[in-house]
Each structure stands twice: as structure tokens, then as C-alpha cells.
N, C-alpha and C. Protein backbone atom coordinates (compact mmCIF):
# COMPACT_ATOMS: atom_id res chain seq x y z
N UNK A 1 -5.23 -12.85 41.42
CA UNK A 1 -5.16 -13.03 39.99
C UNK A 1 -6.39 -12.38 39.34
N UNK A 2 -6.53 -11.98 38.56
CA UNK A 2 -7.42 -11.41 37.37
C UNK A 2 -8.30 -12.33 36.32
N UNK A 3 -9.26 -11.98 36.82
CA UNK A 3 -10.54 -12.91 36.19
C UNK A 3 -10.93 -12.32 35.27
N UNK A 4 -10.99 -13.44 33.97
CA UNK A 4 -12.04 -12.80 32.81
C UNK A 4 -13.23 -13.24 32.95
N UNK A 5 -14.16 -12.41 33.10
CA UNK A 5 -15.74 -12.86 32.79
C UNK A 5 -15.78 -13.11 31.72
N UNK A 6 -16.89 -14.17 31.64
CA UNK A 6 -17.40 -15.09 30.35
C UNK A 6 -18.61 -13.99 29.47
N UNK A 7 -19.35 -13.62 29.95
CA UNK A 7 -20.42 -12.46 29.71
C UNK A 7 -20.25 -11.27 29.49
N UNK A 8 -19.05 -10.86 29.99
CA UNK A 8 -18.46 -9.18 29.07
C UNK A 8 -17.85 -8.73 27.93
N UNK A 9 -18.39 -8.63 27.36
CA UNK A 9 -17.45 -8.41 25.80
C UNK A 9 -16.11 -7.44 26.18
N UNK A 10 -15.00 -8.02 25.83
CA UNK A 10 -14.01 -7.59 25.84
C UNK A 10 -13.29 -6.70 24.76
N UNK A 11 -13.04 -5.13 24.48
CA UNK A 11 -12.38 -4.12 23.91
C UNK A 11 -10.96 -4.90 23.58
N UNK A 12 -10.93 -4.62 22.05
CA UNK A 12 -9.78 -5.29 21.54
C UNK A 12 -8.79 -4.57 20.98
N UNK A 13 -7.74 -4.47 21.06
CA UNK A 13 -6.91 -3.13 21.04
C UNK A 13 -7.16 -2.35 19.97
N UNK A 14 -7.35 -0.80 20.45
CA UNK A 14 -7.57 -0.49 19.04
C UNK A 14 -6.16 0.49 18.49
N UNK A 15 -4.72 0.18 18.99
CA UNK A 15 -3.58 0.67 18.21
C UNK A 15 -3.16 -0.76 17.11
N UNK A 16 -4.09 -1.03 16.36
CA UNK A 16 -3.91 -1.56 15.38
C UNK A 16 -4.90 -1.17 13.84
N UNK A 17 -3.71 -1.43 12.68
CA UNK A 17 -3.98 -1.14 11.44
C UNK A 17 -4.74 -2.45 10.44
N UNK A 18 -5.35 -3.31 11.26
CA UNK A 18 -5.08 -4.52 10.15
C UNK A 18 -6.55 -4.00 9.34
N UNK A 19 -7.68 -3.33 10.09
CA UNK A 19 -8.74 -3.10 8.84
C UNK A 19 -8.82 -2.19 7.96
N UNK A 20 -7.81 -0.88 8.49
CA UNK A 20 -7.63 -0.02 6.99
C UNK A 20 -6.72 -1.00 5.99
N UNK A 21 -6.06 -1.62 6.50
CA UNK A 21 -4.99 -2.61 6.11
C UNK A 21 -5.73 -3.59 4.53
N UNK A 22 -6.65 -4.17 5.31
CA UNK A 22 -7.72 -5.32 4.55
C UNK A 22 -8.35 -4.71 3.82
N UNK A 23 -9.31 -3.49 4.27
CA UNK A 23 -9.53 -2.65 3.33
C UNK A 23 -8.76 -1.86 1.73
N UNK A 24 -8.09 -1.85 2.18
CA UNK A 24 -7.09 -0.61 1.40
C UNK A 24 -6.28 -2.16 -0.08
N UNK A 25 -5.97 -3.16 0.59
CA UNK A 25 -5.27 -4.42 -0.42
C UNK A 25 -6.78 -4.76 -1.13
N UNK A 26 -7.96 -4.78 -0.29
CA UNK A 26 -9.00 -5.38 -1.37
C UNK A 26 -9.72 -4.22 -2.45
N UNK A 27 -9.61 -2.70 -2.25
CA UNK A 27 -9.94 -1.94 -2.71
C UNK A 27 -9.07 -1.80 -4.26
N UNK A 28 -7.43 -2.48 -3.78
CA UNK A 28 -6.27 -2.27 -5.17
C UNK A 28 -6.60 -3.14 -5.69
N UNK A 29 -6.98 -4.84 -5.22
CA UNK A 29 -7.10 -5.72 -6.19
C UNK A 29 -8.42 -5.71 -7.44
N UNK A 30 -9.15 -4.60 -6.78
CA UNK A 30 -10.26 -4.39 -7.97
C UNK A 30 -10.03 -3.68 -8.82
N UNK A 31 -8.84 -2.47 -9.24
CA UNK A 31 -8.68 -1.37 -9.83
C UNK A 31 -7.70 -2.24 -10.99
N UNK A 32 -7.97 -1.44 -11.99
CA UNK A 32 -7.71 -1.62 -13.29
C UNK A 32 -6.14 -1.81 -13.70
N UNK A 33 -5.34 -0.96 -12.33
CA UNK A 33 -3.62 -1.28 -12.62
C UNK A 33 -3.40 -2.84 -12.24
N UNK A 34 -4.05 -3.22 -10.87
CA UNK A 34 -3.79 -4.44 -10.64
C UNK A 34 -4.41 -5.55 -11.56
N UNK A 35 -5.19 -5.48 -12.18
CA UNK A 35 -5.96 -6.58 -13.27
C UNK A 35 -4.91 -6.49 -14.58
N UNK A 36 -3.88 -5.73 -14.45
CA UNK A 36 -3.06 -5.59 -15.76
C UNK A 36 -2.31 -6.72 -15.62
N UNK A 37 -1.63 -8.00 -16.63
CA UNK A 37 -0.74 -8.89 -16.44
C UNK A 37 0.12 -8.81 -15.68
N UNK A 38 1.25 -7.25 -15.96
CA UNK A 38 2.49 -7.18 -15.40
C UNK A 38 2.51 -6.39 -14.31
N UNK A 39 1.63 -5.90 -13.57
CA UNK A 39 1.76 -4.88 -12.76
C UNK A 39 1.97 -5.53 -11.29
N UNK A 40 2.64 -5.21 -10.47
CA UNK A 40 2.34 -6.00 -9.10
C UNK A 40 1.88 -5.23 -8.18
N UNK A 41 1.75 -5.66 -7.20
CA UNK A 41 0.79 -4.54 -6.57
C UNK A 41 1.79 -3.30 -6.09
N UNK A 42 2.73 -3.57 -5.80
CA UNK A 42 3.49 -2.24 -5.11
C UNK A 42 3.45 -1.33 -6.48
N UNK A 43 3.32 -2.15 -7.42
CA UNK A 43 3.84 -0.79 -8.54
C UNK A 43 2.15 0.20 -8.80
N UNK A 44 0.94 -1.08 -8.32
CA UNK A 44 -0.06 -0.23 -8.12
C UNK A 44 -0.04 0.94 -6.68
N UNK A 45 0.40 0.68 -5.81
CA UNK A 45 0.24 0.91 -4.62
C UNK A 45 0.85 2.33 -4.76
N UNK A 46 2.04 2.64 -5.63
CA UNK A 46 2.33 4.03 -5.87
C UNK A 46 1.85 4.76 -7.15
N UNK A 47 1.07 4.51 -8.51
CA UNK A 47 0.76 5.07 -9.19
C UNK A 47 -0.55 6.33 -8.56
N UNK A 48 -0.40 7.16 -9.03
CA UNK A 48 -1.45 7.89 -8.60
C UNK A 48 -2.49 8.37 -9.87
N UNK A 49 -2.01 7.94 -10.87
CA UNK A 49 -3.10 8.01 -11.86
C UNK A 49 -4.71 7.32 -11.92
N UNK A 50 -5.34 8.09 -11.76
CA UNK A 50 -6.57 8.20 -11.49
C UNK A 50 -7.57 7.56 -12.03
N UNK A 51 -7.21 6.99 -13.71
CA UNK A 51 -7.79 6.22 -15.00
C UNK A 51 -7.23 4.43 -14.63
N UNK A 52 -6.04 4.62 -13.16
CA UNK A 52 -6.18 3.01 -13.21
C UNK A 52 -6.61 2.63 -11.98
N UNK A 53 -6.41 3.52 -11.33
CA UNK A 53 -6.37 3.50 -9.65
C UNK A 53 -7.93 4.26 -9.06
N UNK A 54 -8.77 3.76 -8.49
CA UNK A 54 -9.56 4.52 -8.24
C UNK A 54 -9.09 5.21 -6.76
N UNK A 55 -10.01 6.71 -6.64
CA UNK A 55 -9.43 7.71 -5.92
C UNK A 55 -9.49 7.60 -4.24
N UNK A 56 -10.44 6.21 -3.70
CA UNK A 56 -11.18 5.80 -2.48
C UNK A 56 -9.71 4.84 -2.27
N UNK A 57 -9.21 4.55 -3.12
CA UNK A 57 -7.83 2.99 -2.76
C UNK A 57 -6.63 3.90 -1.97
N UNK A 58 -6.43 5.53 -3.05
CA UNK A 58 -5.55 6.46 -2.87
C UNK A 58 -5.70 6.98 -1.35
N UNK A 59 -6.74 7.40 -0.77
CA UNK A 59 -7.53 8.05 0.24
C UNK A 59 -7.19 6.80 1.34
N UNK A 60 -7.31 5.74 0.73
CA UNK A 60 -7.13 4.26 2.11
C UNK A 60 -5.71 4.23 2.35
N UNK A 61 -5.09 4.52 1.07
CA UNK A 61 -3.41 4.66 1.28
C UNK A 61 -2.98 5.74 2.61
N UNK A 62 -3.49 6.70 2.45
CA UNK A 62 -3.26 7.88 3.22
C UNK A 62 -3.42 7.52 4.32
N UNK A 63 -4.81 6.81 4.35
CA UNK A 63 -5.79 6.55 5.81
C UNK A 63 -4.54 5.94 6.41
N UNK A 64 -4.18 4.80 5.96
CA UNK A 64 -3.19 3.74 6.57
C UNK A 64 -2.15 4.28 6.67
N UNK A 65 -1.19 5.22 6.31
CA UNK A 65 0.09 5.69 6.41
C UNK A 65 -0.36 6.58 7.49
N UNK A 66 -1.39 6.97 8.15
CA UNK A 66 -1.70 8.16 8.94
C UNK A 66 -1.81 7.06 10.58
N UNK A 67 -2.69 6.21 10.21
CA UNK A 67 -2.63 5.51 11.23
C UNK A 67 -1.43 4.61 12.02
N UNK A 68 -0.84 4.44 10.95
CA UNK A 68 0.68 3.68 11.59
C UNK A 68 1.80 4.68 12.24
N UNK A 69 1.44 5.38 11.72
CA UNK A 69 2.13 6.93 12.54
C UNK A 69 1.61 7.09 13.62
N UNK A 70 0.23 7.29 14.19
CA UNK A 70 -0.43 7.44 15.07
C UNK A 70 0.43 6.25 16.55
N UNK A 71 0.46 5.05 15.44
CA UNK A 71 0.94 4.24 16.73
C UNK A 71 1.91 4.66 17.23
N UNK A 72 3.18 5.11 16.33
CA UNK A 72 4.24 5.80 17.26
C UNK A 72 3.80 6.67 17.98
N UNK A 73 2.92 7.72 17.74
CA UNK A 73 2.87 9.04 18.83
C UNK A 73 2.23 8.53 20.33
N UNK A 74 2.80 9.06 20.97
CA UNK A 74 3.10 9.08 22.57
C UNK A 74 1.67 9.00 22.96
N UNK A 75 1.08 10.60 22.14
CA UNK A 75 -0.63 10.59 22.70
C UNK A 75 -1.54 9.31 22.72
N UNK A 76 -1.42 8.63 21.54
CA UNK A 76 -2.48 7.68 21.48
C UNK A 76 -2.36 6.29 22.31
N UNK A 77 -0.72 6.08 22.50
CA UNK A 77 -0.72 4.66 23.59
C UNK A 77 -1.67 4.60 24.24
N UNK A 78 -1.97 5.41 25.41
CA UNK A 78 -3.11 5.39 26.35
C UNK A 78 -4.16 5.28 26.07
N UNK A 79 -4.79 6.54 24.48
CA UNK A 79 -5.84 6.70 24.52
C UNK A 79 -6.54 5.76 23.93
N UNK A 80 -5.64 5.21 22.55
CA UNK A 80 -5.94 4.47 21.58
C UNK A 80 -5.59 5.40 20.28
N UNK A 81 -6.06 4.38 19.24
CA UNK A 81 -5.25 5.19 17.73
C UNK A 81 -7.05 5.34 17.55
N UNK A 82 -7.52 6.46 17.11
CA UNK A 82 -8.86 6.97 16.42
C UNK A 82 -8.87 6.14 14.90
N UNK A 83 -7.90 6.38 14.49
CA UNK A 83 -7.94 5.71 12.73
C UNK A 83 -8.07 4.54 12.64
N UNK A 84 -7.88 3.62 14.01
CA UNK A 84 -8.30 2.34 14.13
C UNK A 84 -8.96 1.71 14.56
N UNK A 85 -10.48 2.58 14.65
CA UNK A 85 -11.79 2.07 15.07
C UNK A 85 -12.35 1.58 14.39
């Protein structure tokens, strides 16, 4: 059977999205579309106007649509996903 040592820090998978993830929802809830009464976030999540949305939330969007892709491709199972370090 397979022993975990108590004293080795253990590598935690890295084909996962949850911190561009956390990142990218707390970056929209500060921008000016989401502080609007009626807006919900998906309707922020696709505006690309620049005066409500700042351009770092847009760039996290990408980040995250790039990385969930990554998990499908074949290459990274083994290696790991890079976008999710």
C-alpha cells in the first residue's frame, strides 16, 4: 500500500481552473457594469466595452477560456495545464 508522509508537501493538481476562476468573478464584481442595479453578471461577463468593464477582467476572461481548453488537450494530462499554476 502507499504511504503518505506527514512532512512532504504534497503537489496539488494543477489541471484545474478554480484561481483564474476566483480571480476573474472578483475582478467583474468591482467594475462599473456589475455595480449597475440591473446588470447580472453574465450580461457583464460578455460586454466588452471598456468604460464599464475594466481591460485586466477581459484578459482573465481569455486567461480562463484558454485554460479550460488546455484541460481537454491530450498534451497537458501528463504534464499539467501551465495556465493553472
Amino acid at each position: 500500500m502507499l504511504e503518505v508522509k506527514t512532512d512532504t508537501p504534497h503537489r496539488k493538481a494543477s489541471n484545474s481552473c478554480k484561481k483564474i476562476l476566483s480571480d476573474m468573478i472578483a475582478c467583474y464584481q468591482n467594475t462599473i457594469c456589475y455595480k449597475r442595479e440591473n446588470a447580472t453578471f453574465e450580461e457583464c461577463l460578455h460586454n466588452h466595452d471598456l468604460n464599464e468593464v475594466d481591460e485586466n477582467c477581459i484578459i482573465l476572461r481569455k486567461a480562463y477560456a484558454q485554460c479550460r481548453r488546455n484541460i481537454l488537450n491530450g498534451n497537458f494530462k501528463m504534464l499539467g495545464n501551465p495556465l493553472s499554476r
